[in-house]
C-alpha atoms as a PDB file:
ATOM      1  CA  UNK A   1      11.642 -13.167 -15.036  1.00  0.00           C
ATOM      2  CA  UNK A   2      11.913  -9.616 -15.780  1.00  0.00           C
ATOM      3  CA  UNK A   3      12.224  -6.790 -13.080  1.00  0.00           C
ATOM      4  CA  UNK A   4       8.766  -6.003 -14.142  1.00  0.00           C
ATOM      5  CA  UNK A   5       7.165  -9.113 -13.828  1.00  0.00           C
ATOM      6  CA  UNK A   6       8.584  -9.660 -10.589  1.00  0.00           C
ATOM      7  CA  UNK A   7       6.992  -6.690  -9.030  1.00  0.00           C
ATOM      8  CA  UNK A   8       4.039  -7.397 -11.560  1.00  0.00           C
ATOM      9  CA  UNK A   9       3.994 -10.719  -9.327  1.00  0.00           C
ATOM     10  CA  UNK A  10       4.196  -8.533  -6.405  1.00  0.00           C
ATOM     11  CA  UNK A  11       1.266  -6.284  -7.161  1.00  0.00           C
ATOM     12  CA  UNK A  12      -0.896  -9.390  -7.823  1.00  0.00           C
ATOM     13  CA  UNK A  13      -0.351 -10.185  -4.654  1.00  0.00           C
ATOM     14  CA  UNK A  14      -0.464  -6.888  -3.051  1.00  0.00           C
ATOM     15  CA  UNK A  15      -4.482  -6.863  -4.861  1.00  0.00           C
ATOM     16  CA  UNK A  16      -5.712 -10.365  -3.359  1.00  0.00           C
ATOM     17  CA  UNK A  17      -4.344  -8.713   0.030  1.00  0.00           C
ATOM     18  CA  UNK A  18      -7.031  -5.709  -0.487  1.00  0.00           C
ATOM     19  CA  UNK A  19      -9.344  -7.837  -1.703  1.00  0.00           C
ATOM     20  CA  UNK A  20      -9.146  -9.462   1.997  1.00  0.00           C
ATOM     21  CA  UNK A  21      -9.151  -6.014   3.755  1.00  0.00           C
ATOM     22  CA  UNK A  22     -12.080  -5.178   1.839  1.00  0.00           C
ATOM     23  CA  UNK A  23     -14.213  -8.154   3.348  1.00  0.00           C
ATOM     24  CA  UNK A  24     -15.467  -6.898   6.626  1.00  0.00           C
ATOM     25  CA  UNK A  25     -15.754  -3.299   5.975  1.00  0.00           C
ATOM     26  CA  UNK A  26     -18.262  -4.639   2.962  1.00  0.00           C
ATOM     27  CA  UNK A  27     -20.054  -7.994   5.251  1.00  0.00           C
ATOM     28  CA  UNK A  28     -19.320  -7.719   9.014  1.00  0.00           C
ATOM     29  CA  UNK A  29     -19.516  -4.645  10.308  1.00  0.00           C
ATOM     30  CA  UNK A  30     -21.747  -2.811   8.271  1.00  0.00           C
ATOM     31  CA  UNK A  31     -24.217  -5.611   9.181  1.00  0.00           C
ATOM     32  CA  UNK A  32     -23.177  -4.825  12.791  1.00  0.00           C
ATOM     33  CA  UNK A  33     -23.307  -0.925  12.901  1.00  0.00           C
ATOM     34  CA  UNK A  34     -27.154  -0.995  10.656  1.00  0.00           C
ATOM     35  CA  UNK A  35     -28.500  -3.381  13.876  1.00  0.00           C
ATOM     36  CA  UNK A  36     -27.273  -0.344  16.174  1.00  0.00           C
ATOM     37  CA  UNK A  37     -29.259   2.375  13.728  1.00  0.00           C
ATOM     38  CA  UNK A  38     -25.500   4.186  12.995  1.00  0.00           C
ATOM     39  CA  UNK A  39     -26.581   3.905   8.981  1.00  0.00           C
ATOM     40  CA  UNK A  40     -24.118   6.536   8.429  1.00  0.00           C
ATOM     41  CA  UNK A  41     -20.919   4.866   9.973  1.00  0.00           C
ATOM     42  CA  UNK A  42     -22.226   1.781   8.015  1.00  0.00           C
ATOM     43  CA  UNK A  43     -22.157   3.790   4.561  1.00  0.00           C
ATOM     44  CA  UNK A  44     -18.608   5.237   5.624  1.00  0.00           C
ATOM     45  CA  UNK A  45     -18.004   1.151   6.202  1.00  0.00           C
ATOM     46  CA  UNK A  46     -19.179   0.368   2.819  1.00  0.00           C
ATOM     47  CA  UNK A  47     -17.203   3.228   0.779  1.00  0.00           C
ATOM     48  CA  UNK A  48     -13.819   1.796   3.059  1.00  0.00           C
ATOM     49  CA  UNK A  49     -14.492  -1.705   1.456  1.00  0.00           C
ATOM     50  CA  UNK A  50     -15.442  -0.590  -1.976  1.00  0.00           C
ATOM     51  CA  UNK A  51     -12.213   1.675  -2.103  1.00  0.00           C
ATOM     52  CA  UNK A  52     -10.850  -1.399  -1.212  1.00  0.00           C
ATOM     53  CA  UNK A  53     -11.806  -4.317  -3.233  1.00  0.00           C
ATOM     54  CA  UNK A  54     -11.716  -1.081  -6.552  1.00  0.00           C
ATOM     55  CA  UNK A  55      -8.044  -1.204  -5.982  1.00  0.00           C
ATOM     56  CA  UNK A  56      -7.804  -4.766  -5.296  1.00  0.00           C
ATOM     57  CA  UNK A  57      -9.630  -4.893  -9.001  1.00  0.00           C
ATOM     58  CA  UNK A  58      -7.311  -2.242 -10.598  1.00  0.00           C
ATOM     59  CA  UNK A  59      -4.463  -3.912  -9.120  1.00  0.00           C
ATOM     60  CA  UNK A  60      -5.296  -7.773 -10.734  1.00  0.00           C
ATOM     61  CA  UNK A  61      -5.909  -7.059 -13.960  1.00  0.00           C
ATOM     62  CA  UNK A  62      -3.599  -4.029 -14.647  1.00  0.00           C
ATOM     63  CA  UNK A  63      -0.291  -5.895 -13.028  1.00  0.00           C
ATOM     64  CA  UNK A  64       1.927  -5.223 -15.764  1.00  0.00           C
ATOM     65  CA  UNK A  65       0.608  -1.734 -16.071  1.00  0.00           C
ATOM     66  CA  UNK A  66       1.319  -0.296 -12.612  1.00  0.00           C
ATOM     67  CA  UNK A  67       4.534  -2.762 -12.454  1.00  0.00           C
ATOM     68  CA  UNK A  68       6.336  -0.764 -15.715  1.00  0.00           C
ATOM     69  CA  UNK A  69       5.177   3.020 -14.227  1.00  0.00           C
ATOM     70  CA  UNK A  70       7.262   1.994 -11.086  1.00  0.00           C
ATOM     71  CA  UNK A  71      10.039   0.102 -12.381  1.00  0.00           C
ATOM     72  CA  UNK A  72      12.222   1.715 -15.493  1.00  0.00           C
ATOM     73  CA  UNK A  73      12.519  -0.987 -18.990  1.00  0.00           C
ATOM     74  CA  UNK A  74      15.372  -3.214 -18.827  1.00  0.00           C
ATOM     75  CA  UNK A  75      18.132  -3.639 -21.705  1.00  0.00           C
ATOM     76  CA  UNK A  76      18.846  -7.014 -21.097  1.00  0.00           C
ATOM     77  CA  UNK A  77      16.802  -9.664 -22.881  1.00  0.00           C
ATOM     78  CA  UNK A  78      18.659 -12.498 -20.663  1.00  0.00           C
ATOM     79  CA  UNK A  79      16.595 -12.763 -17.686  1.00  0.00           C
ATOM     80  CA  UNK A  80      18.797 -14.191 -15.112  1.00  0.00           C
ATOM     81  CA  UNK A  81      21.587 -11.597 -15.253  1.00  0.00           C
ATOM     82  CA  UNK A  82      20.632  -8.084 -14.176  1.00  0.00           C
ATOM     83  CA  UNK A  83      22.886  -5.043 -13.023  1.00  0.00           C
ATOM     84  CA  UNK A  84      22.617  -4.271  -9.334  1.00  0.00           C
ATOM     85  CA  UNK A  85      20.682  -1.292  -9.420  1.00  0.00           C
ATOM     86  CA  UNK A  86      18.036  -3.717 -11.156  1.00  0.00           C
ATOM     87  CA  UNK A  87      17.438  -5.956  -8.446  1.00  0.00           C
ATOM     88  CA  UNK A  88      17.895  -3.263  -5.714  1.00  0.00           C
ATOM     89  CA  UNK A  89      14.994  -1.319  -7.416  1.00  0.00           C
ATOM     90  CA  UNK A  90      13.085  -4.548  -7.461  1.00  0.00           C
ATOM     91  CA  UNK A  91      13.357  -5.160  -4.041  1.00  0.00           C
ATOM     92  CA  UNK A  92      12.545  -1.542  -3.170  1.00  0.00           C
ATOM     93  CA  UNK A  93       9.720  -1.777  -4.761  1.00  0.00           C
ATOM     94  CA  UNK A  94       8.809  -4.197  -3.679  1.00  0.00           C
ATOM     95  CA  UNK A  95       9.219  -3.614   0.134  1.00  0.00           C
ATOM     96  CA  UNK A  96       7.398  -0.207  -0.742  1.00  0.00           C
ATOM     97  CA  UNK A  97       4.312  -2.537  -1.244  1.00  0.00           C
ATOM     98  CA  UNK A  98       4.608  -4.522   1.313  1.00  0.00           C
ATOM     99  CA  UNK A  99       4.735  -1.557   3.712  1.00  0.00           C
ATOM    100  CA  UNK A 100       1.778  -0.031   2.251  1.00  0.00           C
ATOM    101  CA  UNK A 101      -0.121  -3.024   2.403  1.00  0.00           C
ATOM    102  CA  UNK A 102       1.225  -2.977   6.014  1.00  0.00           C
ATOM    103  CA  UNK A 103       0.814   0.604   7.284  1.00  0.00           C
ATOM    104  CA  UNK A 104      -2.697   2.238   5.017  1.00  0.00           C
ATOM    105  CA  UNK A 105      -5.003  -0.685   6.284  1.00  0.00           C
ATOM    106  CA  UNK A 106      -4.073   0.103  10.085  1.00  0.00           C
ATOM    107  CA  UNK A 107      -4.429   3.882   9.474  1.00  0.00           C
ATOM    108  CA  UNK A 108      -7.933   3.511   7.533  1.00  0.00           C
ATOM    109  CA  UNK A 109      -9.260   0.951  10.237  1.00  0.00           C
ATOM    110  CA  UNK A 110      -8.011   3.133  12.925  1.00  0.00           C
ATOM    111  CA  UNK A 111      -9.635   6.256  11.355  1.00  0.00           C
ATOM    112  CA  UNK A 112     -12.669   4.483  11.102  1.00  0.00           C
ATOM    113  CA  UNK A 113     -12.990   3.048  14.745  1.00  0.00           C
ATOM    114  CA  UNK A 114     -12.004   6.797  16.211  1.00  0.00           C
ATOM    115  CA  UNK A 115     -14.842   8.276  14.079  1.00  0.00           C
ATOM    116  CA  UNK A 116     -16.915   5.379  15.487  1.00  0.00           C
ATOM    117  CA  UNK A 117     -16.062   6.213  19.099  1.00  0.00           C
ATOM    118  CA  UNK A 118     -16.150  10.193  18.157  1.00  0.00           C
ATOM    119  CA  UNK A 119     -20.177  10.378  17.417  1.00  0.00           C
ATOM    120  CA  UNK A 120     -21.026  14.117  16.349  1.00  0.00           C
ATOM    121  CA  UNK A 121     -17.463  14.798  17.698  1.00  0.00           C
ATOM    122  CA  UNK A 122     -14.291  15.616  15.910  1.00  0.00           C
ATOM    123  CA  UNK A 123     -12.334  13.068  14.671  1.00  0.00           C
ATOM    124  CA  UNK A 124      -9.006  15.249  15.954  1.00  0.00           C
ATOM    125  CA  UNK A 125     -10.429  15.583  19.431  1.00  0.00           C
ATOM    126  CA  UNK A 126     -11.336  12.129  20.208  1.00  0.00           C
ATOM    127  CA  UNK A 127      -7.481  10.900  19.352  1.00  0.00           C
ATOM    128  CA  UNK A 128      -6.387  12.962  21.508  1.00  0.00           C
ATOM    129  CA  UNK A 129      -2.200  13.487  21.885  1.00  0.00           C
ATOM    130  CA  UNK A 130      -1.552   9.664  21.999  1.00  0.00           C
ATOM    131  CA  UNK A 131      -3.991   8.847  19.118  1.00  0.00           C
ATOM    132  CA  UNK A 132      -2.668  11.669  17.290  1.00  0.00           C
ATOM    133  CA  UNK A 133       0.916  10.717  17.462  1.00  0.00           C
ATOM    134  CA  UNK A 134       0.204   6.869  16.213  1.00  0.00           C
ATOM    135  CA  UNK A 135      -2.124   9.163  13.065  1.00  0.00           C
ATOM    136  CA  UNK A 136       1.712  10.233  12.670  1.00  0.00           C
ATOM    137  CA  UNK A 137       3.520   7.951  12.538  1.00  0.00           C
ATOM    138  CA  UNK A 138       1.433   5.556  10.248  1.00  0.00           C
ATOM    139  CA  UNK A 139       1.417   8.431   7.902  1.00  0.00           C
ATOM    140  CA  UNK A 140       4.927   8.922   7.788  1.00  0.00           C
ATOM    141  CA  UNK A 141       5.426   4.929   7.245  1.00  0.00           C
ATOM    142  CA  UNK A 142       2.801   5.359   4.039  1.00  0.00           C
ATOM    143  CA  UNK A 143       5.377   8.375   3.385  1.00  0.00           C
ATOM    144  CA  UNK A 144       8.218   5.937   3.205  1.00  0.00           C
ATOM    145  CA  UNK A 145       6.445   3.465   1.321  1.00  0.00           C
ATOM    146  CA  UNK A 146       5.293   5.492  -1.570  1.00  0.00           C
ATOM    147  CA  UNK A 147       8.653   7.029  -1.761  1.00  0.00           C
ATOM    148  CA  UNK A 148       9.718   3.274  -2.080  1.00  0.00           C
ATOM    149  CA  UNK A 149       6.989   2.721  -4.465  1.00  0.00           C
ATOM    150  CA  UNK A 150       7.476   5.795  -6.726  1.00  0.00           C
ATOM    151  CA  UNK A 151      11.380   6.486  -5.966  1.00  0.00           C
ATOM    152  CA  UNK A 152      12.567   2.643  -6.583  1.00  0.00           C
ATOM    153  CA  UNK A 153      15.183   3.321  -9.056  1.00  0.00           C
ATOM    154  CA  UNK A 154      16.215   6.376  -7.925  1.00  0.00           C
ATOM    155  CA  UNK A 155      16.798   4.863  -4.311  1.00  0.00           C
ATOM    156  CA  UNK A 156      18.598   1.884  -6.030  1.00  0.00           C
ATOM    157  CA  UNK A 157      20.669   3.629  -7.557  1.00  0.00           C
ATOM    158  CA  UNK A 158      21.872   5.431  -4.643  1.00  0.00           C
ATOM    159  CA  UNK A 159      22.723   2.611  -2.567  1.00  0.00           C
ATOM    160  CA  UNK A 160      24.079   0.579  -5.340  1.00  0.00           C
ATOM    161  CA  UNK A 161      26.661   3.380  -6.405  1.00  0.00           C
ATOM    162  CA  UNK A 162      29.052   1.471  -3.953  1.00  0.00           C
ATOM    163  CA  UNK A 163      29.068  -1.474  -5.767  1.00  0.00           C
ATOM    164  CA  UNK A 164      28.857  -0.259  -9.114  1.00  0.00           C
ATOM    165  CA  UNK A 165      32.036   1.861  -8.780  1.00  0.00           C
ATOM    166  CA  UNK A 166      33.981  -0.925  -7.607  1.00  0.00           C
ATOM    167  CA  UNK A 167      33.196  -3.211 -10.475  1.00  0.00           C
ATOM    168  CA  UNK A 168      34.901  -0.793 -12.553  1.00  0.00           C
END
């Protein structure tokens, strides 16, 4: 396998994963928040689980797609040796979805329960300082992530430098 396909096997299973995230925000709890007349927490519900499953979509069938914007062509046509910086970008990338698949779903779900519990309040004033500071640092873990994501080679690079010096 290429570098590609391995994080094109990576996205495929980064999509089924927001296919499953998208399930109760598009069965459950709309279902649940219609029965206590909050029809416009349920719509906010249903857009969550659409955006959802839409990337989950995007994701399956453009694999390949997403895989080559986030991981430079390789040279080699022998598949089982690679340069350092190859795998390292790879694996980068790959943790970068993982985390994302890790960090975004807790932020949107807890989003989405504070604006339950906020009403006709603010969003911002019903964290209050200790919601506010886990708002943080989720964001700065999706931060990290898409740097991961978007900075793979560039990152690999970097920490391979090391190794590729010394081979020379």
């Amino acid at each position: 396998m290429t570098p590609q396909q391995f994080v094109g096997l990576a996205i495929r299973m980064f999509s089924i994963t927001m296919a499953l995230f998208s399930i109760p925000y598009l069965s459950g709890m709309p279902n649940a928040l219609w029965s206590h007349g909050m029809d416009d927490k349920a719509s906010a519900s249903l857009v969550i689980g659409t955006i959802y499953l839409s990337v989950a979509v995007l994701s399956w069938f453009f694999p390949m797609v997403i895989s080559h914007k986030l991981v430079p062509k390789t040279t080699f046509e022998n598949r089982l040796n690679t340069r350092p910086d190859e795998v390292a970008t790879v694996g980068i990338a790959m943790l970068g979805l993982w985390k994302v698949v890790d960090a975004a779903p807790d932020l949107v779900s807890y989003l989405f329960q504070t604006s339950l519990k906020a009403g006709s309040a603010s969003i911002l004033d019903t964290l209050g300082a200790e919601g506010k500071a886990d708002v943080s640092f989720i964001l700065i873990e999706l931060i990290i992530a898409l740097a991961f994501l978007f900075r793979a080679h560039s990152i690999a690079k970097f920490i391979t430098k090391p190794f590729t010096n010394h081979a020379a």
